[in-house]
Protein backbone atom coordinates (compact mmCIF):
# COMPACT_ATOMS: atom_id res chain seq x y z
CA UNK A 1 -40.11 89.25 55.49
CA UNK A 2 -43.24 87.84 54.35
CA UNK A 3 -41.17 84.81 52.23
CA UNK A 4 -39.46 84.20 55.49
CA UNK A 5 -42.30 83.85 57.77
CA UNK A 6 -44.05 81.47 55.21
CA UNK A 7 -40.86 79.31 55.37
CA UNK A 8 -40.88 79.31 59.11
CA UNK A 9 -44.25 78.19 59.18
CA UNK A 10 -44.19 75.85 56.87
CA UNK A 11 -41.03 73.99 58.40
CA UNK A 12 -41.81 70.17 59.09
CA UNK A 13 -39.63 70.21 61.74
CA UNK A 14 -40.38 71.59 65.47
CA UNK A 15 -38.53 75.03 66.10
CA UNK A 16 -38.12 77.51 68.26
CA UNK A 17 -35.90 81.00 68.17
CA UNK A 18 -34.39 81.90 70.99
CA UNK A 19 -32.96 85.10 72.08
CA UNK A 20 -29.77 86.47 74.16
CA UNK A 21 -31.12 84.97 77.10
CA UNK A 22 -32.93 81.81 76.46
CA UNK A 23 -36.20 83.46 76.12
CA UNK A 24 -38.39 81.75 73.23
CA UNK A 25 -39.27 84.30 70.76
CA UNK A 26 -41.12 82.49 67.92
CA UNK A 27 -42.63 78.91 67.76
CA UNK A 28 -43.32 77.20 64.24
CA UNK A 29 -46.59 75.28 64.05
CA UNK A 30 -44.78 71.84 64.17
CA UNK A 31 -43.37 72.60 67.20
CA UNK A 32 -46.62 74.23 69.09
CA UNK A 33 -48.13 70.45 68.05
CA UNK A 34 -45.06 68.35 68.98
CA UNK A 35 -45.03 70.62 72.27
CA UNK A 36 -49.32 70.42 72.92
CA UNK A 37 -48.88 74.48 73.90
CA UNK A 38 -49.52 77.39 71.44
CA UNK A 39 -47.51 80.58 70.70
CA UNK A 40 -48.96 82.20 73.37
CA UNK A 41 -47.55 79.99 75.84
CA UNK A 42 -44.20 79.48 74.64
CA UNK A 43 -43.28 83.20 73.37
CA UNK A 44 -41.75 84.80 76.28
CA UNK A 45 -40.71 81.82 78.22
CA UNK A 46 -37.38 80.51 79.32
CA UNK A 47 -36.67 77.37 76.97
CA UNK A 48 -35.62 75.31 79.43
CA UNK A 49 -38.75 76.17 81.70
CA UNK A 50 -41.28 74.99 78.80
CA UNK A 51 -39.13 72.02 76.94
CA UNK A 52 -38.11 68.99 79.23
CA UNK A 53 -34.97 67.62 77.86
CA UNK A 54 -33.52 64.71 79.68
CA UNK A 55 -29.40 66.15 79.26
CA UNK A 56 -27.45 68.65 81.07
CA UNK A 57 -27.10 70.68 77.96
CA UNK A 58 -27.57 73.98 79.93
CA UNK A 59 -23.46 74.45 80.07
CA UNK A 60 -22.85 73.35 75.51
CA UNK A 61 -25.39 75.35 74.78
CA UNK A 62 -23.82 78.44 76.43
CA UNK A 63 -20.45 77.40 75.11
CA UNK A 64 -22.12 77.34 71.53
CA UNK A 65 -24.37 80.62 71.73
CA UNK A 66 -20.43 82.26 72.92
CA UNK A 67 -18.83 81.09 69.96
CA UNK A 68 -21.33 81.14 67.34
CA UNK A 69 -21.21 77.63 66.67
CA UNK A 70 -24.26 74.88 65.92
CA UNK A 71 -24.68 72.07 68.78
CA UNK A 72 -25.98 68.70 67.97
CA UNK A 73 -27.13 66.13 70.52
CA UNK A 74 -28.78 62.66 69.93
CA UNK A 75 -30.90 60.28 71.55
CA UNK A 76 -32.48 62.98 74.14
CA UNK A 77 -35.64 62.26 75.83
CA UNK A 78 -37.76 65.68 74.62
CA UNK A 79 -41.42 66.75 76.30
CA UNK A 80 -43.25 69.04 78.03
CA UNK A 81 -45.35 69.77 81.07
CA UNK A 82 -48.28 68.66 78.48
CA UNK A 83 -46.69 66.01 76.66
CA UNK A 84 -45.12 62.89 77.53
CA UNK A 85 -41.09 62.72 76.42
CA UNK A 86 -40.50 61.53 72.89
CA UNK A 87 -36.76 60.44 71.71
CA UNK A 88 -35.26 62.81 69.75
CA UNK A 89 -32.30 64.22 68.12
CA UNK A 90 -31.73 68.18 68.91
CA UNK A 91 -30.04 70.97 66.33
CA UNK A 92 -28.74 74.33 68.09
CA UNK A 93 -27.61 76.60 65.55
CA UNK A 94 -27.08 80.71 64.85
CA UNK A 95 -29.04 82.58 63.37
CA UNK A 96 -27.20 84.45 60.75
CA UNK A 97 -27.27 88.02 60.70
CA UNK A 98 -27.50 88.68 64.70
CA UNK A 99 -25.57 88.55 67.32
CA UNK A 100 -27.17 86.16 69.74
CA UNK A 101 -30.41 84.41 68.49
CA UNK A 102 -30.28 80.96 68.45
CA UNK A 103 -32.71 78.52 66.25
CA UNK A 104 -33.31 75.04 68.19
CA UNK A 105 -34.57 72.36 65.96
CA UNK A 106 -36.35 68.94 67.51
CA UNK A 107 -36.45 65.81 65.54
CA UNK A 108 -38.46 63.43 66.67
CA UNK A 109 -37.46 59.22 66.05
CA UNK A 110 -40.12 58.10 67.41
CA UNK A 111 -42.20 58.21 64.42
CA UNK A 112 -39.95 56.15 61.93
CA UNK A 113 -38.86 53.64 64.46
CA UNK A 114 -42.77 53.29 65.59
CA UNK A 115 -44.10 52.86 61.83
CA UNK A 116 -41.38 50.09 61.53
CA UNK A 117 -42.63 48.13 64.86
CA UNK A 118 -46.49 48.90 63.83
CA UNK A 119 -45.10 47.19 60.44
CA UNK A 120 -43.42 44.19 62.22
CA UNK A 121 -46.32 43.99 64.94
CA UNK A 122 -48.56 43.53 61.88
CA UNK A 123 -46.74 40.12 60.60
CA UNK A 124 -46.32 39.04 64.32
CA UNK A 125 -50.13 39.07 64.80
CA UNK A 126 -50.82 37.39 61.48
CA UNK A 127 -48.26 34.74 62.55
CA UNK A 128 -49.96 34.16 65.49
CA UNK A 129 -53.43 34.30 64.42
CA UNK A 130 -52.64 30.97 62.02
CA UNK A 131 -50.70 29.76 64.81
CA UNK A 132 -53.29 30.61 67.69
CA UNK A 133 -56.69 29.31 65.64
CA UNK A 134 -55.29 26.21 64.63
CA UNK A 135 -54.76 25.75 68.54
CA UNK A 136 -58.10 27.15 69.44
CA UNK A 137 -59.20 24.27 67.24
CA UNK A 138 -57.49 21.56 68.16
CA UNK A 139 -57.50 22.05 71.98
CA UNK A 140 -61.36 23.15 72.09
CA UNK A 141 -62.33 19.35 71.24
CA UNK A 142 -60.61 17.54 74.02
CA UNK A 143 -61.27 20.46 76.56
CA UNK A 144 -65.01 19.45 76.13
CA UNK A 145 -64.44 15.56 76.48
CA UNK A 146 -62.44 16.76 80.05
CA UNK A 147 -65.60 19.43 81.45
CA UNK A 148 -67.89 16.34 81.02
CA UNK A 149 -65.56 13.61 82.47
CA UNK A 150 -65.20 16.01 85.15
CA UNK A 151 -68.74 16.46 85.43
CA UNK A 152 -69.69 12.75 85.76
CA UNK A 153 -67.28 12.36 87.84
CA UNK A 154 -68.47 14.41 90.78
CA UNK A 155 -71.55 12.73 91.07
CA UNK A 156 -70.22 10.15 92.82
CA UNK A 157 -68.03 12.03 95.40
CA UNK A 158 -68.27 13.08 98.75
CA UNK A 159 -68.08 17.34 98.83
CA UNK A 160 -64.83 17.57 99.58
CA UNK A 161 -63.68 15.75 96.25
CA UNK A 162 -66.30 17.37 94.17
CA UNK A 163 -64.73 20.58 95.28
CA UNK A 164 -61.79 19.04 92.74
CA UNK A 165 -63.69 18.45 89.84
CA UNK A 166 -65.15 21.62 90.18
CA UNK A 167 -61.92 23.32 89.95
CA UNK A 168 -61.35 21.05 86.38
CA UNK A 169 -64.95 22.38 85.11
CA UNK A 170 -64.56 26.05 86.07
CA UNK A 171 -60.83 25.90 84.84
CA UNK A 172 -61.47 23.94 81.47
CA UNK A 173 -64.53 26.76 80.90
CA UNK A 174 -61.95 29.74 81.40
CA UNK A 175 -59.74 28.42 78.88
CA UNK A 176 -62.45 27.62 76.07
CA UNK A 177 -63.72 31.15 76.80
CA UNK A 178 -60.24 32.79 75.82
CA UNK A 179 -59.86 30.35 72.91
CA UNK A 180 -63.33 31.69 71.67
CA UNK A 181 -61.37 34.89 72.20
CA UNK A 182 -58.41 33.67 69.83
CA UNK A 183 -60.60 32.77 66.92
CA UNK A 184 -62.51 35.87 67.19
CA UNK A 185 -59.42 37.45 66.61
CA UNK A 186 -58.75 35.47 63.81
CA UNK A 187 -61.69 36.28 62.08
CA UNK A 188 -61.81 39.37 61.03
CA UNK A 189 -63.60 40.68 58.41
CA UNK A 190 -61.33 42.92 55.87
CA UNK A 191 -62.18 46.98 56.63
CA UNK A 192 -64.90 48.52 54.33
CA UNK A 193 -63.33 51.48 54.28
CA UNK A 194 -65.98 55.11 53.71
CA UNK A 195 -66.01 58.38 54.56
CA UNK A 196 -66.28 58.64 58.42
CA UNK A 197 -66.57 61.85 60.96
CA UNK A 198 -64.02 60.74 63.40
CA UNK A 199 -66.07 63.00 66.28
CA UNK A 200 -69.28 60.63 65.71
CA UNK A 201 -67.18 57.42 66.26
CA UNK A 202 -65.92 58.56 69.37
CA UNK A 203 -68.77 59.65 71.06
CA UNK A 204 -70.43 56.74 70.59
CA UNK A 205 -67.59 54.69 71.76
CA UNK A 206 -67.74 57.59 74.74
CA UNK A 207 -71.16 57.29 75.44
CA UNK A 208 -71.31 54.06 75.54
CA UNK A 209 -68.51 53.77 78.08
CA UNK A 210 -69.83 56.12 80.55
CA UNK A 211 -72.47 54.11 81.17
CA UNK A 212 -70.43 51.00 81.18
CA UNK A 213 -67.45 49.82 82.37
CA UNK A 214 -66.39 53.71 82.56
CA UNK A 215 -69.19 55.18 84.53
CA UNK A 216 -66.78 55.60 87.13
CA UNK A 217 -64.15 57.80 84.81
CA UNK A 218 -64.54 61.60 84.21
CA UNK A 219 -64.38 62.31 80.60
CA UNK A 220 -62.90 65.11 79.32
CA UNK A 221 -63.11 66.61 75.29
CA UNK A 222 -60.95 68.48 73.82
CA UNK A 223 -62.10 68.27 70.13
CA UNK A 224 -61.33 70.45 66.95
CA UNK A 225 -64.76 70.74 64.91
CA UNK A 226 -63.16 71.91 61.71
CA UNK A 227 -61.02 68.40 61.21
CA UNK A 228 -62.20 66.67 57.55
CA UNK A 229 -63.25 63.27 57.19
CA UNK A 230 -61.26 60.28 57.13
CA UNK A 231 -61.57 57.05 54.87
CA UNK A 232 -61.80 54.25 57.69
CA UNK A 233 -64.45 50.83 58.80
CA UNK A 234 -66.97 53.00 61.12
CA UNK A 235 -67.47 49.52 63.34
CA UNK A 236 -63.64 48.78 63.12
CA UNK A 237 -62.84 52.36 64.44
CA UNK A 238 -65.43 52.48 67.19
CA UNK A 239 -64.16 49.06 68.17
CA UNK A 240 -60.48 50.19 68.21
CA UNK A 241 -62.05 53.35 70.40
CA UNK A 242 -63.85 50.83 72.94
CA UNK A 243 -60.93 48.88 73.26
CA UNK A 244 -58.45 51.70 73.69
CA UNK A 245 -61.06 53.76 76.62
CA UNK A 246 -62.05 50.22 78.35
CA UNK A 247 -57.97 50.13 78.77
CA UNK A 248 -58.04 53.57 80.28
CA UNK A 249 -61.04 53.13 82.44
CA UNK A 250 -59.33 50.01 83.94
CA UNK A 251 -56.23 52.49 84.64
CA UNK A 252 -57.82 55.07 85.89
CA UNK A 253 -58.95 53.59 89.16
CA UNK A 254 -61.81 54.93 90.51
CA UNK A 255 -61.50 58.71 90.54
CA UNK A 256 -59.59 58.76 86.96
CA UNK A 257 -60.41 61.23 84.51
CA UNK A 258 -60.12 59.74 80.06
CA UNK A 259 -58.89 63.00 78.33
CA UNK A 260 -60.06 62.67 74.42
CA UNK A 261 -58.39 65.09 72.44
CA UNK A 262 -58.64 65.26 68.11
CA UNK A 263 -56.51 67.91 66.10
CA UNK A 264 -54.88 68.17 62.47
CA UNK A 265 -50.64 67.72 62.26
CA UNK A 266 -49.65 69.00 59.02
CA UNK A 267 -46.52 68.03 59.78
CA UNK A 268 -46.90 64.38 59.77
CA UNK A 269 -45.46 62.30 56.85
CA UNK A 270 -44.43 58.56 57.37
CA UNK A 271 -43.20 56.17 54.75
CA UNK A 272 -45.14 52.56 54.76
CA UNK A 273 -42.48 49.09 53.53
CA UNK A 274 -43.27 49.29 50.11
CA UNK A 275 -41.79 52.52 49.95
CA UNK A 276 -45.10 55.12 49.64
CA UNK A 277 -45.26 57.81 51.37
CA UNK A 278 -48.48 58.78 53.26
CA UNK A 279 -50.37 61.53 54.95
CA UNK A 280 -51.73 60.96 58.49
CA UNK A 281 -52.74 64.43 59.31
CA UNK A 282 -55.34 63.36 61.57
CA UNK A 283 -54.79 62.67 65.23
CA UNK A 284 -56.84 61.21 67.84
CA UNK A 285 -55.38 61.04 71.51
CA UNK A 286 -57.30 59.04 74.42
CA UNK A 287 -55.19 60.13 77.63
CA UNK A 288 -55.47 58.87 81.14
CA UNK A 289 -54.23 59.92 84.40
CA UNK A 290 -53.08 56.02 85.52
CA UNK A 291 -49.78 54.26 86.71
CA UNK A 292 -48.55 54.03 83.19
CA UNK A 293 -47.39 51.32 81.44
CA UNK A 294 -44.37 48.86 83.26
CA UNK A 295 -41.47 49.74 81.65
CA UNK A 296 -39.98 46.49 80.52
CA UNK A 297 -43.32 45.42 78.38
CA UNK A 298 -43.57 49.41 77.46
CA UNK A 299 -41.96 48.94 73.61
CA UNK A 300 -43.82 45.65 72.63
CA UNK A 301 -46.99 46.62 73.92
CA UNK A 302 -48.82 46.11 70.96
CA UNK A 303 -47.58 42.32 70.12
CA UNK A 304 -49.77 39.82 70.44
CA UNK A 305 -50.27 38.17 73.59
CA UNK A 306 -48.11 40.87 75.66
CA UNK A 307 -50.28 42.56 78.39
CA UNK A 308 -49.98 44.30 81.48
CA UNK A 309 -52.49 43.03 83.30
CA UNK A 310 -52.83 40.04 85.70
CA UNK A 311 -54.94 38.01 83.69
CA UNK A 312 -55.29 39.71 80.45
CA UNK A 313 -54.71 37.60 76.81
CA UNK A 314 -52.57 40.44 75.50
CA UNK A 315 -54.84 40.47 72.36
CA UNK A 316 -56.45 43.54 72.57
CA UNK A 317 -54.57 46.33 71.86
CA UNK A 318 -52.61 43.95 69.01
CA UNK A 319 -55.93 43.72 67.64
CA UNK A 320 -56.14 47.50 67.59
CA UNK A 321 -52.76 47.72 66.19
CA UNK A 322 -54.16 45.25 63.26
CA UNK A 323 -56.98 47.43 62.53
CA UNK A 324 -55.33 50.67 62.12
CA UNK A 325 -52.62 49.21 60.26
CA UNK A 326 -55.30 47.83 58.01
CA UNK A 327 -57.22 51.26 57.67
CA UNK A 328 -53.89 53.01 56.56
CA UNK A 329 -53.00 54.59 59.68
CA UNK A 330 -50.84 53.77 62.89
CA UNK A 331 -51.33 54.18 66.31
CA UNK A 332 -48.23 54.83 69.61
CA UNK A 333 -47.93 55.31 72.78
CA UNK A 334 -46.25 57.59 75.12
CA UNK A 335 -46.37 56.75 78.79
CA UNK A 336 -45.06 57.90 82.23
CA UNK A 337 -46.69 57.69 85.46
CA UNK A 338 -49.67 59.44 85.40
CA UNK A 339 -50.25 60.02 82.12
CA UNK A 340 -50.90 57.28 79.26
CA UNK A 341 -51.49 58.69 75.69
CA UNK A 342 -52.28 56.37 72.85
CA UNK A 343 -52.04 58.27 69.33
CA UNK A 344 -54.28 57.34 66.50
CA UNK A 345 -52.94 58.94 63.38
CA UNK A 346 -55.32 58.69 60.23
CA UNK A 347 -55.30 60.06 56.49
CA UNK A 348 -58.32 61.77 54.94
CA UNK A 349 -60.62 60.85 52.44
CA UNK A 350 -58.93 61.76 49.20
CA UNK A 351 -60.17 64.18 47.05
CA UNK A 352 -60.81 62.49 44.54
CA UNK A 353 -62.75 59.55 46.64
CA UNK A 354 -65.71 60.30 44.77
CA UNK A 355 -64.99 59.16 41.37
CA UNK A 356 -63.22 56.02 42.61
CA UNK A 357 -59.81 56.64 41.73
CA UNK A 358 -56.97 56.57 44.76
């Protein structure tokens, strides 16, 4: 019994048992983290009461609990009331040895799929950081002969016509400004990576936003003091954090509330191109109550120069997508109207971090 409820635990996968009538009777720890409920909540509930899935699968499922046959279904949109859906494949099988409990197994795709785009948004942005600075460079030059042409030009106009050249000024200004924002991009120092407390990183990113350009927000912590150190650049992380809560604050409106929530998923293995294998145990969520992302930029969010908003370069959150990359880890998003979670996943400093060896 013991052996058994060590394997059950230590499943990767998110399960639940079910019995005779649908009602959730154990939860693994994979699947009270893929879920964002415990136990408590789940044992004792009606599965499909507590786990969103986007199928009619109400009517198969019966048919396979009466004939003691396993049930597979693919490509399901899988949540809950305190999650935001994830695509997933789902496994509906008998449990051998009784008469109507039923194990349900969720297998998230998200994660594979998203390390692959994280991987493929990384060579995007360094494409178009060469491409985008060589620009910067070569249209910054001329831009400045045009603002001054423009400027002794005006002196000699009546109002009216100056209001023209004033136009060129302000315009040729605006676009220097966002080339300045281009290189900065393109400059980038490579990570120093050290020992970090993710909890100190984020409250000064929080702090300093609530007296910002966030002042307006509500924040909201949800933290778990017993999480380990991770092996990131401090002032790369707290600029990934200021970027990623300036985003939220601009969703929020202006009674919005910036949920930041840290735990540890065990569960969480992802294998980088060259064919390693790494631990990102570490999770940070920043989660806002806002419109949500539009759908049709929703999967390339994090390419460069793709944005949602009106007037926005559609560098910053590629830039955060660069970082994290860079520091090891990888970052998603899950979004639906009113409610916007970006993931952070990080590894920890090895144990071995102090002798130098990786």
């Amino acid at each position: 019994m013991i052996l058994g409820q060590a394997l059950w635990s230590s499943l990767p996968v998110p399960s639940l048992m079910l019995d005779g009538d649908d009602v959730i009777t154990m939860s693994n720890p994979a699947a009270e983290s893929f879920l964002n409920m415990s136990t408590k909540a789940l044992v004792g509930e009606k599965l499909w009461e507590k786990v969103m899935i986007d199928a009619p699968l109400e009517a198969p499922f019966a048919r396979a609990r009466k004939n003691r046959t396993s049930l597979f279904v693919n490509d399901v949109d899988v949540g809950s009331g305190e999650r935001a859906p994830m695509l997933c494949n789902l496994q509906f099988a008998p449990l051998q040895g009784t008469d109507d409990t039923m194990i349900v197994m969720i297998s998230p795709r998200e994660i594979a799929s998203r390390i692959n785009q994280n991987h493929s948004s990384g060579k995007a942005a360094k494409s178009a950081i060469g491409m985008a600075e060589m620009l910067a460079h070569e249209i910054k030059n001329p831009l400045a002969g045009i603002t001054g042409a423009a400027q002794l030009l005006s002196m000699g106009l009546t109002p009216e016509d100056q209001e023209m050249t004033d136009l060129i000024v302000e315009e040729s200004r605006r676009i220097v400004k966002l080339l300045e924002q281009v290189e900065q991009f393109g400059n980038l120092r490579k990570p120093v990576l050290k020992p970090v407390n993710i909890h100190d990183v984020l409250d000064r990113a929080r702090q300093s936003a609530a007296v910002g350009f966030g002042a307006h927000m509500l924040f909201i912590e949800e933290y778990d003091p017993s999480l380990p150190s991770t092996l990131a650049d401090g002032d790369q992380l707290l600029q990934v954090f200021l970027n990623l809560l300036k985003n939220a604050s601009e969703a929020g409106g202006e009674a919005g509330s910036i949920r930041l929530r840290t735990f540890y998923d065990t569960a969480l293995r992802v294998h980088r191109s060259d064919g390693t294998q790494a631990r990102l145990p570490l999770q940070v969520e920043i989660i806002d109550d806002g419109p949500g992302l539009p759908r049709e930029i929703a999967d390339d969010i994090f390419e460069p120069f793709v944005s949602g908003k009106e007037n926005g370069t559609g560098l910053g959150l590629a830039l955060v997508s660069k970082l994290i990359g860079d520091a090891g880890g990888w970052i998603s998003v899950d979004s639906v109207p009113g409610r916007t979670v970006f993931r952070i996943s990080l590894p920890v400093v090895p144990k071995d971090y102090e002798t130098g060896e990786d």
